[in-house]
C-alpha atoms as a PDB file:
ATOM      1  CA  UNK A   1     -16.013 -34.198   1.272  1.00  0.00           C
ATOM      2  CA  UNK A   2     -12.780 -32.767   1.643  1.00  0.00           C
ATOM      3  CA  UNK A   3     -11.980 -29.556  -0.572  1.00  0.00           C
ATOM      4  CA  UNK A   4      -8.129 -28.791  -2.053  1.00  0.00           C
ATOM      5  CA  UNK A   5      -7.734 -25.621  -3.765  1.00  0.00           C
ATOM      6  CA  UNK A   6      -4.202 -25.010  -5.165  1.00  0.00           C
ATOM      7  CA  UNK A   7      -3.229 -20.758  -6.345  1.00  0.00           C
ATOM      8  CA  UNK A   8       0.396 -20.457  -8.118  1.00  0.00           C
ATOM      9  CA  UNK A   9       1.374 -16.801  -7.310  1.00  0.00           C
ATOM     10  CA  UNK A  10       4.479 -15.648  -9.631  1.00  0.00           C
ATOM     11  CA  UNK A  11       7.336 -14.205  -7.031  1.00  0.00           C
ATOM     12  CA  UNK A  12       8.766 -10.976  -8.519  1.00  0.00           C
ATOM     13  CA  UNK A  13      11.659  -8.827  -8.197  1.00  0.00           C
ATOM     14  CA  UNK A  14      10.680  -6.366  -5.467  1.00  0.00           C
ATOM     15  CA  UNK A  15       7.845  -7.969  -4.516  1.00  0.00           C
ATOM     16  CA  UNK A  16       6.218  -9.805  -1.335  1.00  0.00           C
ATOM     17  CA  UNK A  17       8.782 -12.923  -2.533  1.00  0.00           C
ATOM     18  CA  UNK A  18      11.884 -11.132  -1.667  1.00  0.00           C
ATOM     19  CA  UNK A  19      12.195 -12.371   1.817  1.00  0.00           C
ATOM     20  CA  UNK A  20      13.539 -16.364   1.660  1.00  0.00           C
ATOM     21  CA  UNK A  21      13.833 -18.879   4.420  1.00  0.00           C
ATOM     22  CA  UNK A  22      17.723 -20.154   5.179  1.00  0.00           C
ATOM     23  CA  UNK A  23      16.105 -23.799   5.140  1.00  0.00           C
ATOM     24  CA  UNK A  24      15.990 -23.837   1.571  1.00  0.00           C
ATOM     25  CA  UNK A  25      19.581 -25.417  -0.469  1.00  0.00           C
ATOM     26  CA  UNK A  26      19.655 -23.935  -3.359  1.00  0.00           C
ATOM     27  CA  UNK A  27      20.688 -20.229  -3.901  1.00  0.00           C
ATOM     28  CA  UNK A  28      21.587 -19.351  -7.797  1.00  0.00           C
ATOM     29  CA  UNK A  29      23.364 -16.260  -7.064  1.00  0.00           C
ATOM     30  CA  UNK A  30      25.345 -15.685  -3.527  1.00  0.00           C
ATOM     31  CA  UNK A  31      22.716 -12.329  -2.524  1.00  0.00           C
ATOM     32  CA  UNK A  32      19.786 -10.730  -3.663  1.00  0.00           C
ATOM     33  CA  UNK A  33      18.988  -7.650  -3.769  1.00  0.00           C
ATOM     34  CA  UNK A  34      16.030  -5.963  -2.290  1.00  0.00           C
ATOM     35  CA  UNK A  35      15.539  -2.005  -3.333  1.00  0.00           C
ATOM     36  CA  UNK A  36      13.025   0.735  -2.018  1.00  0.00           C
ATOM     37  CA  UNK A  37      12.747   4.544  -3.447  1.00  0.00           C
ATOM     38  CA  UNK A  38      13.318   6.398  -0.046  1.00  0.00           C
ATOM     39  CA  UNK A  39      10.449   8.449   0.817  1.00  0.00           C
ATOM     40  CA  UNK A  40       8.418   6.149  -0.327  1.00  0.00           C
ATOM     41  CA  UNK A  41       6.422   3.229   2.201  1.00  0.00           C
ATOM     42  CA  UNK A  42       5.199   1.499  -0.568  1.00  0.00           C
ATOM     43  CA  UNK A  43       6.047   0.837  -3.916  1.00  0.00           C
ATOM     44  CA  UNK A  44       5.539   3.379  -5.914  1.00  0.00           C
ATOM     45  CA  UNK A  45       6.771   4.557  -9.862  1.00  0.00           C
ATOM     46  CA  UNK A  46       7.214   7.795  -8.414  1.00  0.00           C
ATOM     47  CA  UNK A  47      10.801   9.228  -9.975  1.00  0.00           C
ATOM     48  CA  UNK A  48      13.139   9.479  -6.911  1.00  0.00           C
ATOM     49  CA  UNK A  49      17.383  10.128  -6.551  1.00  0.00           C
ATOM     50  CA  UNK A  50      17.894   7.952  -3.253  1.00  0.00           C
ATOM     51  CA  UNK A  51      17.434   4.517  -2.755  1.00  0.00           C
ATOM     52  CA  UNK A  52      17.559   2.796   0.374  1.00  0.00           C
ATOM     53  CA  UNK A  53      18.608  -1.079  -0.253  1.00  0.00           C
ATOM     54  CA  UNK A  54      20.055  -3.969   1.197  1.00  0.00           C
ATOM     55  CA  UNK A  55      21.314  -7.638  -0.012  1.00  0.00           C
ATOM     56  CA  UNK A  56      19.837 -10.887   1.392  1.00  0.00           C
ATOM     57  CA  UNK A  57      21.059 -14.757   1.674  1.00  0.00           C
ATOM     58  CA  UNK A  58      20.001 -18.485   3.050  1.00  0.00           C
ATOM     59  CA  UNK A  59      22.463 -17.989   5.729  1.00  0.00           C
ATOM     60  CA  UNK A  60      24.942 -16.003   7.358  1.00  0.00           C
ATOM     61  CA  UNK A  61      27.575 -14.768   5.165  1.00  0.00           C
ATOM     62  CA  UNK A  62      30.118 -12.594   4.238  1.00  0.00           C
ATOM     63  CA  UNK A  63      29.723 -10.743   1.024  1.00  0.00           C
ATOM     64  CA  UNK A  64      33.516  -9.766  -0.069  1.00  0.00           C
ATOM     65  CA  UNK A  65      32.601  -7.793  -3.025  1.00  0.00           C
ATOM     66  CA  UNK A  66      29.263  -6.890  -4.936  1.00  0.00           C
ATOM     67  CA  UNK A  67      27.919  -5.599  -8.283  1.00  0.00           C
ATOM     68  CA  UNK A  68      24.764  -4.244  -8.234  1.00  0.00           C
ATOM     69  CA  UNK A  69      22.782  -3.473 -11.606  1.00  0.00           C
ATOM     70  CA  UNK A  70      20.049  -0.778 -12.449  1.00  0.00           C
ATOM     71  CA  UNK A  71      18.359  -0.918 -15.921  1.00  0.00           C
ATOM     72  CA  UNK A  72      16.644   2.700 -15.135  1.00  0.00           C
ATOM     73  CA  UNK A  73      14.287   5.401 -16.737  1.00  0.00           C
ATOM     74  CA  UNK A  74      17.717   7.155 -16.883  1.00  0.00           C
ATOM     75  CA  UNK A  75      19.901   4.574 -18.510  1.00  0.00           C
ATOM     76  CA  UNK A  76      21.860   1.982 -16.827  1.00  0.00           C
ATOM     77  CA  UNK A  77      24.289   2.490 -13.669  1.00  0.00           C
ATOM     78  CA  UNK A  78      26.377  -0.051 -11.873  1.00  0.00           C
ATOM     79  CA  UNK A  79      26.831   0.140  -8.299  1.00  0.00           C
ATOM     80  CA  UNK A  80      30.238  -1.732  -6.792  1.00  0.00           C
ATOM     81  CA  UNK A  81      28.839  -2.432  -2.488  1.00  0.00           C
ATOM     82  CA  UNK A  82      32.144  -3.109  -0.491  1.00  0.00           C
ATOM     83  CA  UNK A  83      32.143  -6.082   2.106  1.00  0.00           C
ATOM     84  CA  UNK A  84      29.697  -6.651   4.206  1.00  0.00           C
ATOM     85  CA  UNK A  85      28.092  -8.992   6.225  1.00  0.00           C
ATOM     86  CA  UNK A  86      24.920 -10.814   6.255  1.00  0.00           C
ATOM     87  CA  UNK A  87      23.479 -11.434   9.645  1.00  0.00           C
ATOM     88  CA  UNK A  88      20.180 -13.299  11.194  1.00  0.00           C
ATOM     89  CA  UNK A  89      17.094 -11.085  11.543  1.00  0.00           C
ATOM     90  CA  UNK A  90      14.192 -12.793  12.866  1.00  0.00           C
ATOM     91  CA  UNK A  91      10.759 -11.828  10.666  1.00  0.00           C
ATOM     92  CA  UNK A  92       7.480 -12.798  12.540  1.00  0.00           C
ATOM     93  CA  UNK A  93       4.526 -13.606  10.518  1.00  0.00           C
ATOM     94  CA  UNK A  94       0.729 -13.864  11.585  1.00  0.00           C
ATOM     95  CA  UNK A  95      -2.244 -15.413   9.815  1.00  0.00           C
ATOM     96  CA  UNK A  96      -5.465 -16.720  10.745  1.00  0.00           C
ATOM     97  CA  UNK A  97      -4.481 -20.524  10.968  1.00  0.00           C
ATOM     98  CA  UNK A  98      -1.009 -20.021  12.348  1.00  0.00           C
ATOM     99  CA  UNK A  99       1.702 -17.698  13.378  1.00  0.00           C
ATOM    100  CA  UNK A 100       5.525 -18.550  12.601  1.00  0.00           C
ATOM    101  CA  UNK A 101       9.282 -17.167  12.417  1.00  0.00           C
ATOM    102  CA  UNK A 102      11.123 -16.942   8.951  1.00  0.00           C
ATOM    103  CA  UNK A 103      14.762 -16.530   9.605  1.00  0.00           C
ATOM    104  CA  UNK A 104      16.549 -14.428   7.350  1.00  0.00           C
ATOM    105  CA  UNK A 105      19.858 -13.296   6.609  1.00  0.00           C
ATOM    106  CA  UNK A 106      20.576  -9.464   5.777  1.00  0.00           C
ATOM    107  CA  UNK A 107      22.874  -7.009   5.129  1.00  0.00           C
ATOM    108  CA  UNK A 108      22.746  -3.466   6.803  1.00  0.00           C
ATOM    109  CA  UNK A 109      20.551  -1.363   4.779  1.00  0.00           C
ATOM    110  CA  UNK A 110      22.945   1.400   2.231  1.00  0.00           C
ATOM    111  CA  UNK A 111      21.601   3.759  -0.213  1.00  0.00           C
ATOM    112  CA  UNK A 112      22.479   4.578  -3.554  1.00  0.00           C
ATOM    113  CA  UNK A 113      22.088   8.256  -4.690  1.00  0.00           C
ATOM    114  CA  UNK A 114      21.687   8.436  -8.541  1.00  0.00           C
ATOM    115  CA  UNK A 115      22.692  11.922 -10.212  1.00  0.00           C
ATOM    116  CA  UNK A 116      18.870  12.215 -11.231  1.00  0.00           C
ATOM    117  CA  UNK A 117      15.105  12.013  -9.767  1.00  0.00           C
ATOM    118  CA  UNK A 118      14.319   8.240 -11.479  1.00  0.00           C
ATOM    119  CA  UNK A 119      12.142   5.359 -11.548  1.00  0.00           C
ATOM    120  CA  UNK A 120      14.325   1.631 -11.721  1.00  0.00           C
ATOM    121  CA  UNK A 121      12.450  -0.782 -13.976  1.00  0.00           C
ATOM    122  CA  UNK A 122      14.723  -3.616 -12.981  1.00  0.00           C
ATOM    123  CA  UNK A 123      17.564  -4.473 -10.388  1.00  0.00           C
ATOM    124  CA  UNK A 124      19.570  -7.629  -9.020  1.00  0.00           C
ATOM    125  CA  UNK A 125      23.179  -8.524  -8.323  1.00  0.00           C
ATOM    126  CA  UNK A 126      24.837  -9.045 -11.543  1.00  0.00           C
ATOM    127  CA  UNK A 127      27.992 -10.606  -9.904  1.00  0.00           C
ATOM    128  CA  UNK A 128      29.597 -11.005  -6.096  1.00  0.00           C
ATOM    129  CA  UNK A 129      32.481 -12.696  -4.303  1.00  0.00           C
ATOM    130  CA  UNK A 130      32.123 -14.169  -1.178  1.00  0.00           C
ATOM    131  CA  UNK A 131      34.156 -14.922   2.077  1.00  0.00           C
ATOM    132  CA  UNK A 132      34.887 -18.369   3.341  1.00  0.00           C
ATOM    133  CA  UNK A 133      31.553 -19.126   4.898  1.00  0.00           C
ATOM    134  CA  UNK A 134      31.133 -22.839   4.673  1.00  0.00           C
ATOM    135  CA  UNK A 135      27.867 -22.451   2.554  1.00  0.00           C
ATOM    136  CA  UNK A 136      28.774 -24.029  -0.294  1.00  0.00           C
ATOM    137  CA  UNK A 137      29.693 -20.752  -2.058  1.00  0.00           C
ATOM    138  CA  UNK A 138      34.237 -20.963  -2.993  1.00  0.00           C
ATOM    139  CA  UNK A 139      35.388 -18.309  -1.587  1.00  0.00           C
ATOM    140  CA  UNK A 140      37.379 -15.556  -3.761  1.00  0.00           C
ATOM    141  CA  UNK A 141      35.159 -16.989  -6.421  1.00  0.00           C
ATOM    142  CA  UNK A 142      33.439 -14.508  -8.939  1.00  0.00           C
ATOM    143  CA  UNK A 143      29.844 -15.703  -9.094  1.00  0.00           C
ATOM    144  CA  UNK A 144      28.348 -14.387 -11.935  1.00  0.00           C
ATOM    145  CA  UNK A 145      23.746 -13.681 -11.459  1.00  0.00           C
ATOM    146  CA  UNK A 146      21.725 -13.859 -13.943  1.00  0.00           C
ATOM    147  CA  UNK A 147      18.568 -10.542 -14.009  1.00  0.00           C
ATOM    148  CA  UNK A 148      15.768 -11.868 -11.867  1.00  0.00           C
ATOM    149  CA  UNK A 149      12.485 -12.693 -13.791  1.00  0.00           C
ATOM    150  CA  UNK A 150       9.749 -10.613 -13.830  1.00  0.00           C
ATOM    151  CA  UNK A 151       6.215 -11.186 -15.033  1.00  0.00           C
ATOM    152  CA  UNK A 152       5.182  -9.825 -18.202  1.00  0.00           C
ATOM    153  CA  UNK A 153       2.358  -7.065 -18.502  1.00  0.00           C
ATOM    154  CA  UNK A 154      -0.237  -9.182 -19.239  1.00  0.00           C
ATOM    155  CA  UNK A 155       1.064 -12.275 -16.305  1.00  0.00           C
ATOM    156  CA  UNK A 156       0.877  -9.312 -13.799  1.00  0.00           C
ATOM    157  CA  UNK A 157      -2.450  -7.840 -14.468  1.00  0.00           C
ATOM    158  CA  UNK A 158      -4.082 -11.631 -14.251  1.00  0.00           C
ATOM    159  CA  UNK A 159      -1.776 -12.206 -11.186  1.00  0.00           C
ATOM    160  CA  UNK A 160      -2.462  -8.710  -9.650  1.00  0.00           C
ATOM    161  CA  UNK A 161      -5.354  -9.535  -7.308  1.00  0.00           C
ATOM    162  CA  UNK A 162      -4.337 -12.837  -6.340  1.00  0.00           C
ATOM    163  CA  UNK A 163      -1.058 -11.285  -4.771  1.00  0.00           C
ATOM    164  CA  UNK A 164      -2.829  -8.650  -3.261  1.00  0.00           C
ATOM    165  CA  UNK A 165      -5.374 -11.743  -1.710  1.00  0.00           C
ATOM    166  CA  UNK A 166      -2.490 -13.284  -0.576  1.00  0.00           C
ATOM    167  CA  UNK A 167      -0.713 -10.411   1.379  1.00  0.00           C
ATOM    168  CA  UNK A 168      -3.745  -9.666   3.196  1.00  0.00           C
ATOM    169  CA  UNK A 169      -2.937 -13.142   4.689  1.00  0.00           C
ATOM    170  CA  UNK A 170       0.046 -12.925   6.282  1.00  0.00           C
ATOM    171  CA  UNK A 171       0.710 -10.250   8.534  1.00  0.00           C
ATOM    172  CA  UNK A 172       4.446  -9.239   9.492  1.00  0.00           C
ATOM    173  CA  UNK A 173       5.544  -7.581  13.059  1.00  0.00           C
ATOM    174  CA  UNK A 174       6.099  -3.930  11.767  1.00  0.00           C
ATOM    175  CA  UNK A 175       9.288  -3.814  14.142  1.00  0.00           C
ATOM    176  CA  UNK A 176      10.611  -7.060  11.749  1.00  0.00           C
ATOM    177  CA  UNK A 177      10.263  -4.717   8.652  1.00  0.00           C
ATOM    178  CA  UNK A 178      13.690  -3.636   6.645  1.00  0.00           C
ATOM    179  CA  UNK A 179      12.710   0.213   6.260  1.00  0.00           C
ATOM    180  CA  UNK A 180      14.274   0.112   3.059  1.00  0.00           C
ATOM    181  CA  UNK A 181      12.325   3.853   2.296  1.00  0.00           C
ATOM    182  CA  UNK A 182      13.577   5.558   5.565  1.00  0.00           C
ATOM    183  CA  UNK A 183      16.208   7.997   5.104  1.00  0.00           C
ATOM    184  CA  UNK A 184      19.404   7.699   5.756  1.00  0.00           C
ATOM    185  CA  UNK A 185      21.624   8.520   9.019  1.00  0.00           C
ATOM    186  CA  UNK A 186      24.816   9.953   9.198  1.00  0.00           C
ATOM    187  CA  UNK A 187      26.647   6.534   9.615  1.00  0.00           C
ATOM    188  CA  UNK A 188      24.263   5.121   7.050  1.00  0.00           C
ATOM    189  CA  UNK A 189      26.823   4.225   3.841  1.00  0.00           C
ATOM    190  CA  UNK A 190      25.612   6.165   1.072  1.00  0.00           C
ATOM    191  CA  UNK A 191      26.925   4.964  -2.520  1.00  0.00           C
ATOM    192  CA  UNK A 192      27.398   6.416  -5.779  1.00  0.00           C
ATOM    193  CA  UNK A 193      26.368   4.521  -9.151  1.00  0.00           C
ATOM    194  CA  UNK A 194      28.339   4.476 -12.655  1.00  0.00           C
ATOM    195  CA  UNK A 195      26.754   5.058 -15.696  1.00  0.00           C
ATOM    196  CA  UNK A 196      26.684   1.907 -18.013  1.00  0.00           C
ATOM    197  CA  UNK A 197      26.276   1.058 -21.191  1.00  0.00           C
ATOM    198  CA  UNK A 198      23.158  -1.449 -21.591  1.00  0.00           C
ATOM    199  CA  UNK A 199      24.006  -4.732 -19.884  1.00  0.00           C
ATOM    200  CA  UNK A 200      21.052  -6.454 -21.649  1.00  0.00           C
ATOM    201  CA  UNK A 201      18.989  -6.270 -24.135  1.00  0.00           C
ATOM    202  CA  UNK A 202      15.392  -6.300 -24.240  1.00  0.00           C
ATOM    203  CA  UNK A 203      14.834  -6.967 -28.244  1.00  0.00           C
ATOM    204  CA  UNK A 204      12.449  -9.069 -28.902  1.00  0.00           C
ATOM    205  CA  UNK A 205       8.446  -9.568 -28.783  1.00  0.00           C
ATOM    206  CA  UNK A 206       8.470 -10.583 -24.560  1.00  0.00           C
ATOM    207  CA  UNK A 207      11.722  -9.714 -22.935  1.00  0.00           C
ATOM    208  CA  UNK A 208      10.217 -10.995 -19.424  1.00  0.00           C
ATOM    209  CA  UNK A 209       8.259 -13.526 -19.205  1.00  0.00           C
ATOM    210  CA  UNK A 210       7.825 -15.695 -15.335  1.00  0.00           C
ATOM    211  CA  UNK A 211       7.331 -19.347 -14.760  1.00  0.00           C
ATOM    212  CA  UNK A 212       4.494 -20.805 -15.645  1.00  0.00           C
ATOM    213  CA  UNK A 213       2.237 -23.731 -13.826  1.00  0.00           C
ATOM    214  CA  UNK A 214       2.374 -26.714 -17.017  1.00  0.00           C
ATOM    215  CA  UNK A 215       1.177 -29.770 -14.981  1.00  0.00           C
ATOM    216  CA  UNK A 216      -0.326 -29.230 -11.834  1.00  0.00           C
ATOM    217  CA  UNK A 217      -0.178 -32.510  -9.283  1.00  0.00           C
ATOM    218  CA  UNK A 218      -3.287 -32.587  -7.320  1.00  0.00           C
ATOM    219  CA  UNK A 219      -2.509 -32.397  -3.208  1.00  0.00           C
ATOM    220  CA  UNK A 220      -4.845 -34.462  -1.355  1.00  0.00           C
ATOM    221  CA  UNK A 221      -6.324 -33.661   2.051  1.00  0.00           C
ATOM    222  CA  UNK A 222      -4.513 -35.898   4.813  1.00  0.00           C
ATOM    223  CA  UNK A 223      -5.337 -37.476   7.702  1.00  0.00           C
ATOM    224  CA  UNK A 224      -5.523 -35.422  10.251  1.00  0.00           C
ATOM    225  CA  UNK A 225      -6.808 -36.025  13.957  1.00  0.00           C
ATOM    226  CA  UNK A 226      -9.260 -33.280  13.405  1.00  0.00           C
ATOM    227  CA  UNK A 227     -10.470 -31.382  10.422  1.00  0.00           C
ATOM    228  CA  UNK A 228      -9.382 -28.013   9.691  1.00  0.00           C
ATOM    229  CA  UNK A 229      -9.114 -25.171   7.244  1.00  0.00           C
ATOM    230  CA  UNK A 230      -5.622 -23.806   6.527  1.00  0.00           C
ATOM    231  CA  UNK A 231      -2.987 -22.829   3.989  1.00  0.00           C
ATOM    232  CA  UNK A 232       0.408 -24.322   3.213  1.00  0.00           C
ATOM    233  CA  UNK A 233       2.382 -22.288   1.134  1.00  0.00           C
ATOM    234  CA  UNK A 234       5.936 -23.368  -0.769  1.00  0.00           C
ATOM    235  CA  UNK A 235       8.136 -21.506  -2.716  1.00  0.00           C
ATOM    236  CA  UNK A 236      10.004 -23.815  -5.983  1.00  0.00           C
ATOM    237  CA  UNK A 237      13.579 -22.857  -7.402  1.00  0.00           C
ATOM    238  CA  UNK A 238      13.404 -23.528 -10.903  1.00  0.00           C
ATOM    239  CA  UNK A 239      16.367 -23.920 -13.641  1.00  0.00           C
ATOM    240  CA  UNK A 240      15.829 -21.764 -16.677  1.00  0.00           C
ATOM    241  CA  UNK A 241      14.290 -25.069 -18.416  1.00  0.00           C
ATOM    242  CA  UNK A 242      11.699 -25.276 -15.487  1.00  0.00           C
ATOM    243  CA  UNK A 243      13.058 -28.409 -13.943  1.00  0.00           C
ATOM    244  CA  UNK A 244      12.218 -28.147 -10.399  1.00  0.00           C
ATOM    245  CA  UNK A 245      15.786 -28.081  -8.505  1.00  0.00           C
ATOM    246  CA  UNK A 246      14.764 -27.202  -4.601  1.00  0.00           C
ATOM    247  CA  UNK A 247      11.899 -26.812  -2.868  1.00  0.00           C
ATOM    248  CA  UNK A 248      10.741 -25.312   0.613  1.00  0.00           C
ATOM    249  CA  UNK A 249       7.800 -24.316   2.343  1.00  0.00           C
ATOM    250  CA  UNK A 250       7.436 -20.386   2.860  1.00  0.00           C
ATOM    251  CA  UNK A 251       4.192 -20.427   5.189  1.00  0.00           C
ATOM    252  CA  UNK A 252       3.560 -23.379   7.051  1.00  0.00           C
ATOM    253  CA  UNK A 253       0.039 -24.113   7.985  1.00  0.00           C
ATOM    254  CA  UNK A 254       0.478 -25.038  11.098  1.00  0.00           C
ATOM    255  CA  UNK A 255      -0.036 -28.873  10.635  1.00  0.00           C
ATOM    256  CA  UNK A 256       3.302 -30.747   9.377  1.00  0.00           C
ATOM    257  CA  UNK A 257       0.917 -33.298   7.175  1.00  0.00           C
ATOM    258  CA  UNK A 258      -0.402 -30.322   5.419  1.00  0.00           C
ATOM    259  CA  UNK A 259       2.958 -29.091   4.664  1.00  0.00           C
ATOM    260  CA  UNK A 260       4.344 -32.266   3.468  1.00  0.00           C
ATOM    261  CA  UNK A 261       1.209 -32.927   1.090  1.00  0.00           C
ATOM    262  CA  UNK A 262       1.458 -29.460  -0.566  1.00  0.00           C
ATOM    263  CA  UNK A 263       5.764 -29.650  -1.119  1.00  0.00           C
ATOM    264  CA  UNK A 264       4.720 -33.196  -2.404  1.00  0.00           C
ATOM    265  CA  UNK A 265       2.237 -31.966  -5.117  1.00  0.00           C
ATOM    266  CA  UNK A 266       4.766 -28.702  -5.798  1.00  0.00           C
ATOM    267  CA  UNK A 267       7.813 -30.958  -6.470  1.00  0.00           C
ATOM    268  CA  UNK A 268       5.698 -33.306  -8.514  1.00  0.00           C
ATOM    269  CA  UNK A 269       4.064 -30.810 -10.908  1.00  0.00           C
ATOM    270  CA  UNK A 270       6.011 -29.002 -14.114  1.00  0.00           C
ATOM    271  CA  UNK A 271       6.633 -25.959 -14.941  1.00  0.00           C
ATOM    272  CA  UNK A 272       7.935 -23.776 -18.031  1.00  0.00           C
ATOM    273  CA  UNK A 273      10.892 -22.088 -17.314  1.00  0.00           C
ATOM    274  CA  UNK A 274      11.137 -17.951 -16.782  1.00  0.00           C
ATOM    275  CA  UNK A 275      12.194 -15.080 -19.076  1.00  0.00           C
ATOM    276  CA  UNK A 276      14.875 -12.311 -18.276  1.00  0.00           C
ATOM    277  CA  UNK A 277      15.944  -9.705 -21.354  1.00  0.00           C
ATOM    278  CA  UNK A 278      14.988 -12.600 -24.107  1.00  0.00           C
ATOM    279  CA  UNK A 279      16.809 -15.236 -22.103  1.00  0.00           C
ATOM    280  CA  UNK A 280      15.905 -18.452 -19.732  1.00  0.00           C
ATOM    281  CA  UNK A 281      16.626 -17.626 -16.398  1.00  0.00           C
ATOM    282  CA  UNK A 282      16.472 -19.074 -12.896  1.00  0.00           C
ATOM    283  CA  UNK A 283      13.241 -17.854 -11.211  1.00  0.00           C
ATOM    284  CA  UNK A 284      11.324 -19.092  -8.268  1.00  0.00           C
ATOM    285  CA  UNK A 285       7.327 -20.154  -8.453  1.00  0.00           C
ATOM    286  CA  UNK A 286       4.881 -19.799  -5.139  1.00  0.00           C
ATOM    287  CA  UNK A 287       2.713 -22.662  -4.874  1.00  0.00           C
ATOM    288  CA  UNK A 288       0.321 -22.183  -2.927  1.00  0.00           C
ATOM    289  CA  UNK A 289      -2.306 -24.787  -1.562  1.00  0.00           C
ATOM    290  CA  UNK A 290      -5.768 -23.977   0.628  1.00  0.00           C
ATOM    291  CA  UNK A 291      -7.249 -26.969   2.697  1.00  0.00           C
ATOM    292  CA  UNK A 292     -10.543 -26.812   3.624  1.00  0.00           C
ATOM    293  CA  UNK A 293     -12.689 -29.707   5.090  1.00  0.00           C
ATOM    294  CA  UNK A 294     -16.269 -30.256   3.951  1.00  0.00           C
END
């Protein structure tokens, strides 16, 4: 007897989530931002003034202009990032079953020096204009983001050790890494936040809450030549409702039947939407599915 076992990992800000592949066709904001304290190699709620960081895309584009937000242990700062571009950088992953290439799309990596040793609870793109790209994006448009979700206190803890599970998985080519904590050169462009007043509020009994799993759709093992244990992995963008709008595999297994049997079952389940500052948000949901033969 064949044996499916399905683990829904919640993709947060700053997490193991941030890198996306450029196959997927639905972006809700035109960059993301990815932010490390420098000093730092891991994530850490050390206080710290300078942060290295860099914004990421599906595809190669030009970012004209870009807002960056900080809700901080210091209050809330702004950060305006001038044009720049974002280019392909190959990312080469290893697991036991299989070993693939995620292409993503990157900006150089800039810093932002706050007036202050401080730890950033949350931070995304809060609005950006792009260039005339040809990715769907109108260019001179202002796009405004909504905050990325985050898991609540109590999601994370029960979450915790399946992430950590999960990483242990996939291994990534140090020389692929972004070195978001290394500090900067002298070319490096180092840029200076505004204080803000608060640009959301978080009043009110969860103020961040991430998708759930409602309905799960069971995956069945399928035919396969010969019988083999592996892991598909796909990542689900959802509308602040939860409707399922796009979906993509992140880690392949290896075997294309296993990969379209697990995006089958992760377009097919429901989900309840995610929570950003009291309000529905877009968020994105890891589905992940285990095959294992008898």
């Amino acid at each position: 007897m064949k044996r499916v076992t399905i683990g829904v990992l919640i993709c947060a800000a700053f997490f193991f989530c941030a890198h996306r592949p450029a196959s997927a066709a639905l972006e809700y904001c035109p960059a993301r931002l990815d932010a490390r304290a420098v000093g730092q190699s891991v994530p850490s709620k050390n206080p710290a003034a300078l942060y290295g960081f860099e914004l990421t895309g599906l595809a190669p584009r030009t970012i004209a202009t870009a807002t960056l937000a900080f809700d901080t242990s210091a209050g809330w700062y702004t950060v305006d990032v001038p044009s720049v571009a974002l280019v392909e950088k190959d990312r080469h992953y290893s697991a036991p079953w299989v070993d693939f290439i995620r292409h993503d799309y990157v900006s150089p990596v800039m810093y932002v020096r706050f007036p202050q040793p401080l730890t950033i609870a949350h931070g995304w793109v809060s609005s950006a204009v792009t260039g005339d790209d040809g990715t769907g994006w109108q260019a001179g448009q202002t796009v405004t983001c909504d905050p990325i979700a985050m898991a609540s206190p109590d999601q994370m803890k029960n979450a915790q050790a399946a992430h950590l599970t999960y990483r242990r998985q996939y291994t990534l080519d140090p020389k692929d890494g972004d070195h978001l904590s290394d500090s900067p050169s002298a070319n490096s462009l180092v840029l200076t936040p505004r204080p803000a007043q608060a640009l959301e509020s978080s009043n009110c009994a969860e103020p961040f809450l991430a998708a759930t799993l409602q309905h799960q759709e069971q995956p069945q093992y399928p035919h396969v030549a010969v019988d083999m244990a592996t892991s598909t992995s796909v990542e689900i963008a959802l509308d602040p409702d939860g409707t399922v709008r796009d979906a993509w595999v992140w880690a392949p297994s290896g075997v294309p039947q296993f990969d379209q049997e697990a995006l089958r079952a992760a377009k097919a389940s429901t989900y309840t939407g995610a929570r950003a500052y009291c309000q529905p948000v877009p968020a994105e949901y890891l589905f992940v599915v285990t095959f294992k033969p008898n």
